[in-house]
C-alpha atoms as a PDB file:
ATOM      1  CA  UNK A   1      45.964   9.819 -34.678  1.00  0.00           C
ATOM      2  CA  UNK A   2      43.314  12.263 -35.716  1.00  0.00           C
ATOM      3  CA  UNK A   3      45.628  13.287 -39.085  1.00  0.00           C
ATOM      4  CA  UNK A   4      45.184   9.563 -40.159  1.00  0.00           C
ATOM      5  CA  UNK A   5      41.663   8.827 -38.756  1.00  0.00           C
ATOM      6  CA  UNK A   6      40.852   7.832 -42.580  1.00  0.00           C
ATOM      7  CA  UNK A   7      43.436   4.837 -42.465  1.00  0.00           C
ATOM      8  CA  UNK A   8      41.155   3.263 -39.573  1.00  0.00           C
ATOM      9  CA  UNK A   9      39.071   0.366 -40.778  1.00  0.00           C
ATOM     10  CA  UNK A  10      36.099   0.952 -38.308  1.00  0.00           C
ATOM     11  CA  UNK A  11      36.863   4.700 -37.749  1.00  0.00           C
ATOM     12  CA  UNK A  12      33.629   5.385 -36.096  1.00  0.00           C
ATOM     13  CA  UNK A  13      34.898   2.895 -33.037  1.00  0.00           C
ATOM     14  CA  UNK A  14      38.324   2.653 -33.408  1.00  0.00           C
ATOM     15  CA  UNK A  15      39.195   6.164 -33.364  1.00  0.00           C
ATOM     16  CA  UNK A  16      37.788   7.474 -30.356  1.00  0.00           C
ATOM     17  CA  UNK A  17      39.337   4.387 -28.482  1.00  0.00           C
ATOM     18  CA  UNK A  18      42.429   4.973 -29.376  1.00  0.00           C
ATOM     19  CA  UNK A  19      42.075   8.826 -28.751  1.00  0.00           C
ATOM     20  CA  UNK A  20      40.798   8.088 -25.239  1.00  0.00           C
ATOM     21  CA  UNK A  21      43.593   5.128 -24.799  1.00  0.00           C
ATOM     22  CA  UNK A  22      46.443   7.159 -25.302  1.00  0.00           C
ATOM     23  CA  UNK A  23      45.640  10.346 -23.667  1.00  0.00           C
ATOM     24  CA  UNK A  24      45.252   8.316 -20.328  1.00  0.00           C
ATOM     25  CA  UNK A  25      48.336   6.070 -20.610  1.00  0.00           C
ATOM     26  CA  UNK A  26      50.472   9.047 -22.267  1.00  0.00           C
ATOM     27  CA  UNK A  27      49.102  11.304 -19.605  1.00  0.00           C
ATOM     28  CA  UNK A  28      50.496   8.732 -16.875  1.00  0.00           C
ATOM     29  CA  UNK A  29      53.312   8.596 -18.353  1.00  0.00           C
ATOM     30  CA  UNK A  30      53.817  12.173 -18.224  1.00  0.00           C
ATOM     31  CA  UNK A  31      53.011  12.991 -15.056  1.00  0.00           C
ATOM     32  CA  UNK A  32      54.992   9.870 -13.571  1.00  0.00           C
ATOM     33  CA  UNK A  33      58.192  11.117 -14.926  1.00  0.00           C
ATOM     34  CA  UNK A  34      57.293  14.812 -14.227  1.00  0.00           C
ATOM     35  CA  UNK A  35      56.711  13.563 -10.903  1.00  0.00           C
ATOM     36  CA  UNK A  36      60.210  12.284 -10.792  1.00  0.00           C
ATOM     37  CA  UNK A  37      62.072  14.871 -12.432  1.00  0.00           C
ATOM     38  CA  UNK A  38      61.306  17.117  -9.638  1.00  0.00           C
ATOM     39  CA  UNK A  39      61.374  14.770  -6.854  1.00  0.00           C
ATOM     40  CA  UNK A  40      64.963  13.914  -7.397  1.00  0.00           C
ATOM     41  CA  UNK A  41      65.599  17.221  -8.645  1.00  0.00           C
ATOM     42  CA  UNK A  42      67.277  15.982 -11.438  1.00  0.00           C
ATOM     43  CA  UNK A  43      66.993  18.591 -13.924  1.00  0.00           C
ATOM     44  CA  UNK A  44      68.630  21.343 -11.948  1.00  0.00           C
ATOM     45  CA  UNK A  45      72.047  18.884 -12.332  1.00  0.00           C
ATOM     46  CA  UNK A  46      74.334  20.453 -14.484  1.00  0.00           C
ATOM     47  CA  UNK A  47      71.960  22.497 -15.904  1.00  0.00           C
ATOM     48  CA  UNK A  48      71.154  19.377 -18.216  1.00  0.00           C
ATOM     49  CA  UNK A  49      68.130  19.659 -20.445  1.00  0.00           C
ATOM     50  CA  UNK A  50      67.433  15.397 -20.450  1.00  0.00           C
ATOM     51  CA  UNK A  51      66.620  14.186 -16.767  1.00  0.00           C
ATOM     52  CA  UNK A  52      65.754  11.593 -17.169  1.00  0.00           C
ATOM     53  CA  UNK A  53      69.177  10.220 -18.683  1.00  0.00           C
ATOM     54  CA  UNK A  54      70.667  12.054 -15.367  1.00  0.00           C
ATOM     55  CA  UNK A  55      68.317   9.931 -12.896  1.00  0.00           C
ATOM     56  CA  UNK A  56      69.217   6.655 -14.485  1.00  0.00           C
ATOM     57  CA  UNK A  57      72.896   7.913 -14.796  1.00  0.00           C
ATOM     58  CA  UNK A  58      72.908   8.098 -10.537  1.00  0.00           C
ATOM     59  CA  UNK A  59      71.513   4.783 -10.088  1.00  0.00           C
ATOM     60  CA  UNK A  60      73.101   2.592 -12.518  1.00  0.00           C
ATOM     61  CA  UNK A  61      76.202   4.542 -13.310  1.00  0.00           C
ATOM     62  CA  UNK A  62      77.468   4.004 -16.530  1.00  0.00           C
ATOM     63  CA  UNK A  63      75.302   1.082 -17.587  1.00  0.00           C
ATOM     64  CA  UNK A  64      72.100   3.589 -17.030  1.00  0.00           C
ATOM     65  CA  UNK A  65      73.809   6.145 -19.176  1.00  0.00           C
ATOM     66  CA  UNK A  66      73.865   3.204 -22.103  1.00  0.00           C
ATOM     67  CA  UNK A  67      70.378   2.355 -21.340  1.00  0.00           C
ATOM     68  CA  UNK A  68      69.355   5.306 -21.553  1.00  0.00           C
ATOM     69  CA  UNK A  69      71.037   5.974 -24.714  1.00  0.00           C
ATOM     70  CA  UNK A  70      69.390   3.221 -26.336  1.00  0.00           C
ATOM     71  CA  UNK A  71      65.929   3.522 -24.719  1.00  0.00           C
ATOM     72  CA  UNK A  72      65.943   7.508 -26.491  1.00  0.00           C
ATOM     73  CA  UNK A  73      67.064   6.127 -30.054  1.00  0.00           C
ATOM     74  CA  UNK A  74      63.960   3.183 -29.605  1.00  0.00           C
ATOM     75  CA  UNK A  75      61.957   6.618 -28.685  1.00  0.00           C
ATOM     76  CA  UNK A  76      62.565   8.684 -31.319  1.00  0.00           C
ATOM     77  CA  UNK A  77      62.495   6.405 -33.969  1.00  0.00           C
ATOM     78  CA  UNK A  78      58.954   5.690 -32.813  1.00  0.00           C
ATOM     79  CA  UNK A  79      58.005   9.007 -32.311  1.00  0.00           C
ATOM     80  CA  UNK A  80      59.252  10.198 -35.670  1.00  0.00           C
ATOM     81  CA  UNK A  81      57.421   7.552 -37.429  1.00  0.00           C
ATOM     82  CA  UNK A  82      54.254   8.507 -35.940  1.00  0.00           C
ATOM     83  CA  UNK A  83      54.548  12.020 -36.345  1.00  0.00           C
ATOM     84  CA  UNK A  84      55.868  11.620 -40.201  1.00  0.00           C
ATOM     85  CA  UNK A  85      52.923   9.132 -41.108  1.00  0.00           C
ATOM     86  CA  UNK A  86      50.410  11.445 -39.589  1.00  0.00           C
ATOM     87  CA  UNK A  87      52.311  14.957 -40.889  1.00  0.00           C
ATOM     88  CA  UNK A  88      52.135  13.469 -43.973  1.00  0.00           C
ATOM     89  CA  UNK A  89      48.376  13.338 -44.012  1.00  0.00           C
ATOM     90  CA  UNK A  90      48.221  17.208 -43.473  1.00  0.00           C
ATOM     91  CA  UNK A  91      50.167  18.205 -46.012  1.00  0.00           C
ATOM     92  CA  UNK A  92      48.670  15.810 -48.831  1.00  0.00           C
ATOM     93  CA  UNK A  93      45.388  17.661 -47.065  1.00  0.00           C
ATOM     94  CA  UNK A  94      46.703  20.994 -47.418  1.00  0.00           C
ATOM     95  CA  UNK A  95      47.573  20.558 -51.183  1.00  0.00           C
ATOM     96  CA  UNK A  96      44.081  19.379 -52.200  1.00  0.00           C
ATOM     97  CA  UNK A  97      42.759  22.531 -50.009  1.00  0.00           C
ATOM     98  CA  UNK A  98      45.185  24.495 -52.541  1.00  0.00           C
ATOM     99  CA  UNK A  99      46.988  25.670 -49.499  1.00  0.00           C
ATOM    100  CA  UNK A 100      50.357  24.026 -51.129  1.00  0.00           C
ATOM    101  CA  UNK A 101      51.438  23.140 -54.248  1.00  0.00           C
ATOM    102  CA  UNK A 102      49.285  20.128 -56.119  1.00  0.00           C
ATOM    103  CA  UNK A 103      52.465  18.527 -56.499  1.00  0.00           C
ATOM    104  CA  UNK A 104      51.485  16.794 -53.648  1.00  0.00           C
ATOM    105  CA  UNK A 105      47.800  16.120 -53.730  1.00  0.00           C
ATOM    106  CA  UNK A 106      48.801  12.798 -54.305  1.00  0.00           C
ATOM    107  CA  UNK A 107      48.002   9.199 -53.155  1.00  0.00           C
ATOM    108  CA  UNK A 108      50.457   5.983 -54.468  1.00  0.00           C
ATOM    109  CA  UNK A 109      47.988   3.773 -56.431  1.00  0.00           C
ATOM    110  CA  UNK A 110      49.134   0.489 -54.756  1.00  0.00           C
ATOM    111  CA  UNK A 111      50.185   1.777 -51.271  1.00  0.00           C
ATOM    112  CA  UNK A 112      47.530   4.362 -50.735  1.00  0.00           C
ATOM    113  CA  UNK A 113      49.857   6.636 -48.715  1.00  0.00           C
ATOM    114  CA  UNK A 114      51.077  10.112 -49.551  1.00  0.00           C
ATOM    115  CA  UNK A 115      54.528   9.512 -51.166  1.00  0.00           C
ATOM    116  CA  UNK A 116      54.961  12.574 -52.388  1.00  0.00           C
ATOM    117  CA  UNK A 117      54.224  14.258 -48.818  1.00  0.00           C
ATOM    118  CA  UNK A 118      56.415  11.604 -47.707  1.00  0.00           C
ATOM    119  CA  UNK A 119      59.481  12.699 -49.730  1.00  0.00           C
ATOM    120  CA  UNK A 120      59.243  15.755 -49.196  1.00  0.00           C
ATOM    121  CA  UNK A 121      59.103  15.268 -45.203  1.00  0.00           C
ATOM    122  CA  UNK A 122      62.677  13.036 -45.940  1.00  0.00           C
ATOM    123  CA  UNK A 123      63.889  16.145 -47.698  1.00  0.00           C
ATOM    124  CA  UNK A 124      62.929  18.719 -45.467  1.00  0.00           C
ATOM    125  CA  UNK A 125      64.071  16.420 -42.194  1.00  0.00           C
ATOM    126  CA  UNK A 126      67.788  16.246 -43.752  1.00  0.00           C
ATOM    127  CA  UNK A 127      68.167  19.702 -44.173  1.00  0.00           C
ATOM    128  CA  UNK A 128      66.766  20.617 -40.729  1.00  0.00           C
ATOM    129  CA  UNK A 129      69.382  18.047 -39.353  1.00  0.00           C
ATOM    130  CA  UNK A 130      72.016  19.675 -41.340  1.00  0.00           C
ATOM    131  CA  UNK A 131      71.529  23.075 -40.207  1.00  0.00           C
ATOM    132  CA  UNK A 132      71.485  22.352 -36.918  1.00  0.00           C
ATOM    133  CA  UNK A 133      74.447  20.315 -37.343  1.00  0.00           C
ATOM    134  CA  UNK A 134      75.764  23.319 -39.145  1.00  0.00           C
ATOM    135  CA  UNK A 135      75.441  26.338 -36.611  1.00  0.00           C
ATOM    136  CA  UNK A 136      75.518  23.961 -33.879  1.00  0.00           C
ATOM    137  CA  UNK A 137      72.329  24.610 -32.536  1.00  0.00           C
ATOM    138  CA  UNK A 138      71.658  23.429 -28.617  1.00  0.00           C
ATOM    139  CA  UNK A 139      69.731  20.764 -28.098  1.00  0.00           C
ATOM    140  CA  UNK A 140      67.247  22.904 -25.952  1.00  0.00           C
ATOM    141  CA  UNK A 141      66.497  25.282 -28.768  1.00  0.00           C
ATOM    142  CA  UNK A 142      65.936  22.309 -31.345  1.00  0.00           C
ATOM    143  CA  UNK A 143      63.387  20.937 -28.810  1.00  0.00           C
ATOM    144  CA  UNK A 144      61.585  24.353 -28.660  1.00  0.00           C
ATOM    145  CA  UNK A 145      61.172  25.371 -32.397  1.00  0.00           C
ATOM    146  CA  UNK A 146      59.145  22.054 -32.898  1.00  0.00           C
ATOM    147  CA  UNK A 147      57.713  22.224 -29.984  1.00  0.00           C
ATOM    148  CA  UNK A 148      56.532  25.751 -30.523  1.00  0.00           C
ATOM    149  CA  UNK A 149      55.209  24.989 -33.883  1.00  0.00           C
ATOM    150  CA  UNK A 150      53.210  22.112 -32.575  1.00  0.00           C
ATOM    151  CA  UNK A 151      51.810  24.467 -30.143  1.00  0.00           C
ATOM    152  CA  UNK A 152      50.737  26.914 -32.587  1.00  0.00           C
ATOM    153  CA  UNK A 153      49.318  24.478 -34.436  1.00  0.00           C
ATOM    154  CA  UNK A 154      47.005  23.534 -31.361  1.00  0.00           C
ATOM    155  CA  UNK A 155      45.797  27.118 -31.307  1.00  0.00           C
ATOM    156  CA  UNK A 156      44.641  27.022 -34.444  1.00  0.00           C
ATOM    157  CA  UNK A 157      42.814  23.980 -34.313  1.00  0.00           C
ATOM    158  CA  UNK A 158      41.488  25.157 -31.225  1.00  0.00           C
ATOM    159  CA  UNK A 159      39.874  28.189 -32.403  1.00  0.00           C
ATOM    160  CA  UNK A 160      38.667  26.016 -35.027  1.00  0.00           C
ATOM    161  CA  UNK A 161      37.106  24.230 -33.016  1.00  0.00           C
ATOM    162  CA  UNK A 162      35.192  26.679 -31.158  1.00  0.00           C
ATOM    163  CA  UNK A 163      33.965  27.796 -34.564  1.00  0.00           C
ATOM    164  CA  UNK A 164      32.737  24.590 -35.685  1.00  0.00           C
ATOM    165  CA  UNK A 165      31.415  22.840 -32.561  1.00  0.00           C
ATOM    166  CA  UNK A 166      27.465  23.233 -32.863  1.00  0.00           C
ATOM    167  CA  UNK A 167      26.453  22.363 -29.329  1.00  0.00           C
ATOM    168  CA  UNK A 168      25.069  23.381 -26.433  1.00  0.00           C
ATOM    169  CA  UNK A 169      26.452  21.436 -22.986  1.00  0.00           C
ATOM    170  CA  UNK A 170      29.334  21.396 -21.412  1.00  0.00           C
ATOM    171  CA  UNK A 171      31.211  20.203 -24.587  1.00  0.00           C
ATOM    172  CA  UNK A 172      31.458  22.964 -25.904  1.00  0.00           C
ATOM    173  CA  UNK A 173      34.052  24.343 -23.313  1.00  0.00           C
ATOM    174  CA  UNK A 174      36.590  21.632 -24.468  1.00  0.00           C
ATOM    175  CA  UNK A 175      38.083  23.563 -27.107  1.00  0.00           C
ATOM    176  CA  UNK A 176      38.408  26.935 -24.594  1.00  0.00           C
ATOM    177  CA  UNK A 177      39.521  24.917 -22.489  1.00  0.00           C
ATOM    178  CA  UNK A 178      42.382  23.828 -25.093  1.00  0.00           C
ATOM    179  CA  UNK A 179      43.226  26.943 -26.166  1.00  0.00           C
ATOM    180  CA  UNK A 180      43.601  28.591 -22.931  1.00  0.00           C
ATOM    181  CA  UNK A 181      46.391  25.854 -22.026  1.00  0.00           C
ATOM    182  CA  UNK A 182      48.122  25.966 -25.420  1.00  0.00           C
ATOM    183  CA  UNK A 183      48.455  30.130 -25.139  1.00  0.00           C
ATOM    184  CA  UNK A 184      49.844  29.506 -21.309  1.00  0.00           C
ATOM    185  CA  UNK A 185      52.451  26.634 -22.828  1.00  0.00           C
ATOM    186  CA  UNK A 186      53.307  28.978 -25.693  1.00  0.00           C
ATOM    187  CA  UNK A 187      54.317  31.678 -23.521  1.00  0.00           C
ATOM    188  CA  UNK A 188      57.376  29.444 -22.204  1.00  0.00           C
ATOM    189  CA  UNK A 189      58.576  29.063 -25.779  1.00  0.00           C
ATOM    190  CA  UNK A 190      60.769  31.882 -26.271  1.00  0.00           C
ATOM    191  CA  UNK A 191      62.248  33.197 -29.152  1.00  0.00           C
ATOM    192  CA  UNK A 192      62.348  30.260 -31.067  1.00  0.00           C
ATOM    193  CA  UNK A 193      58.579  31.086 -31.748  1.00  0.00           C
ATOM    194  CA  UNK A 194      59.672  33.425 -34.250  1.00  0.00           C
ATOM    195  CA  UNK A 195      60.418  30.241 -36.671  1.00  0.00           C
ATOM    196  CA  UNK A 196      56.781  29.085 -35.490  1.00  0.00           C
ATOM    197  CA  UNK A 197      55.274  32.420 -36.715  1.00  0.00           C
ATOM    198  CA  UNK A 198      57.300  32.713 -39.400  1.00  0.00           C
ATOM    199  CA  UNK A 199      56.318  29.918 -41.147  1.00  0.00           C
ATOM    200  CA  UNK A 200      52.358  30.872 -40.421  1.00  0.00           C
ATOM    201  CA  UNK A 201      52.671  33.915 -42.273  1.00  0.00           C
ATOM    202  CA  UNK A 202      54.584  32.376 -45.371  1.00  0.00           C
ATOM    203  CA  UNK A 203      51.504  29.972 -45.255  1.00  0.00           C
ATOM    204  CA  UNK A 204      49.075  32.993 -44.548  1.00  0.00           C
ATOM    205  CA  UNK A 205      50.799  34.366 -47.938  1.00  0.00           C
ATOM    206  CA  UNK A 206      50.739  31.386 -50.121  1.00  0.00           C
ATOM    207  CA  UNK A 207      47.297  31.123 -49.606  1.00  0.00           C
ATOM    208  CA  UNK A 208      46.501  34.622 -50.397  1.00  0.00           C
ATOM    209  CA  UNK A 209      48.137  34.377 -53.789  1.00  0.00           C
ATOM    210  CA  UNK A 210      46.504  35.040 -56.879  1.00  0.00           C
ATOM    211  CA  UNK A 211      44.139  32.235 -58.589  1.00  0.00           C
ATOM    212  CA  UNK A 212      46.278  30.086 -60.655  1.00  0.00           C
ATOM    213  CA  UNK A 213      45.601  29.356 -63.708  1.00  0.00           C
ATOM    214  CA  UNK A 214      47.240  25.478 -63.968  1.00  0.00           C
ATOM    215  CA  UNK A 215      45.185  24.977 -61.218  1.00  0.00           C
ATOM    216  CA  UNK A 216      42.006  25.615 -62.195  1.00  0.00           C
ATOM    217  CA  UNK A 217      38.883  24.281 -61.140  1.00  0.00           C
ATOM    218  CA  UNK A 218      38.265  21.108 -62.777  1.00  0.00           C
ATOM    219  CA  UNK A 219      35.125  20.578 -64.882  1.00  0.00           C
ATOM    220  CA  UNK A 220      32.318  17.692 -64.005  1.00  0.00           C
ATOM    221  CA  UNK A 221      34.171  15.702 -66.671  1.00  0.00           C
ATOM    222  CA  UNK A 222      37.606  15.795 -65.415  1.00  0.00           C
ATOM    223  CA  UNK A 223      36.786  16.787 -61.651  1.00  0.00           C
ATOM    224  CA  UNK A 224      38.310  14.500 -59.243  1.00  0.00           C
ATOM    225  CA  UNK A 225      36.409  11.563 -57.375  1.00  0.00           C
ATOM    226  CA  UNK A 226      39.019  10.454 -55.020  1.00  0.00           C
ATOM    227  CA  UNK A 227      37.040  10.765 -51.452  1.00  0.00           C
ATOM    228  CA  UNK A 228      38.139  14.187 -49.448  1.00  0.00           C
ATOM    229  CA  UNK A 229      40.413  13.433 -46.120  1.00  0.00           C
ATOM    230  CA  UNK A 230      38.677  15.057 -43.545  1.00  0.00           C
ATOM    231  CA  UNK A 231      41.228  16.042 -40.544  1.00  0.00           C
ATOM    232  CA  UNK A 232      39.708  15.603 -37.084  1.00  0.00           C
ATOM    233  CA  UNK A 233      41.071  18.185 -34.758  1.00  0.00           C
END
């Protein structure tokens, strides 16, 4: 939500609504099924890496093993829109910060959206799929690269957020607070970190490339006036 916090009509209310909305009823959600998951014991069945599928699979039999199915595809498609609409955001962010190419510092004139962020999200999502498709990655590990990146990500923002925050109560632990957890969840992420950290440093690189010269800075006649997206972490 924060990556698209300037889509919000009435950003100033909406946003921290919707913040504090789905933290509680995600956080339910979680801890309900974690809750679960280790009640039944479930996950230590057949060394199977999706529980909740193996819960629903002892009480309903082969019907709960449809539902389940079906429930995960409803999931992910919502999931994956949310995260592509918002990912999207960041990286139209990151080109007009110079930290990618300007190819994609670019807004559609009628649907104000990123499309070019968008494409390339389509692109890159295919050949992910494909690879793992190709090598036959386990499930388990494709789980943990995103995840890992997404926790690496939290770090960052994190420290960022220690560096920005200009108070003096007990706000100002919050970030801490978020970073401690994130560097505790990160150490259960394995090897598959590497991809995480990998990618960091080709970003570290790009951005310590040498001033180019097609992408000067603009003068006061040609400079842009398209408002700045500020990304609320």
């Amino acid at each position: 939500m924060s990556n698209v916090a300037e889509e919000f009509k009435s950003p100033e209310q909406d946003f921290h609504r919707s913040i504090l909305f789905s933290v509680i009823v995600i956080g339910l959600l979680y801890i309900s099924v974690a809750i679960a998951t280790i009640g039944t014991k479930a996950y230590a069945t057949g060394g199977s890496v999706a529980p909740f599928a193996v819960m629903l699979s002892n009480a309903l039999g082969i019907y709960g093993a449809i539902g389940t199915a079906i429930l995960a595809v409803i999931v992910i498609f919502g999931t994956m829109n949310a995260y592509t609409t918002g990912i999207s955001r960041v990286i139209y962010a990151t080109a007009k910060d110079e930290g990618l190419p300007r190819l994609f510092d670019r807004v559609n004139a009628k649907t104000q959206v990123p499309d070019r962020s968008l494409m390339l999200l389509l692109g890159l999502s295919w050949i992910i799929l494909l690879l793992f498709y190709a090598f036959n990655v386990p499930l388990e590990t494709e789980l943990l690269i995103p995840s890992g990146t997404a926790i690496l990500v939290y770090i960052i923002g994190s420290n960022s957020g220690i560096k920005l925050f200009k108070i003096k109560d007990a706000k100002k632990l919050f970030p801490w607070i978020s970073l401690a957890i994130s560097i505790i969840m990160l150490s259960f992420v394995g090897w598959p970190l590497a991809i995480a950290l990998a990618l960091a440093l080709l970003g570290f690189l790009y951005r310590r490339r040498g001033p180019d010269p097609a992408q000067a800075t603009p003068g006061p006649e040609t400079e842009r006036t398209s408002p700045r997206l500020v990304t609320l972490s």
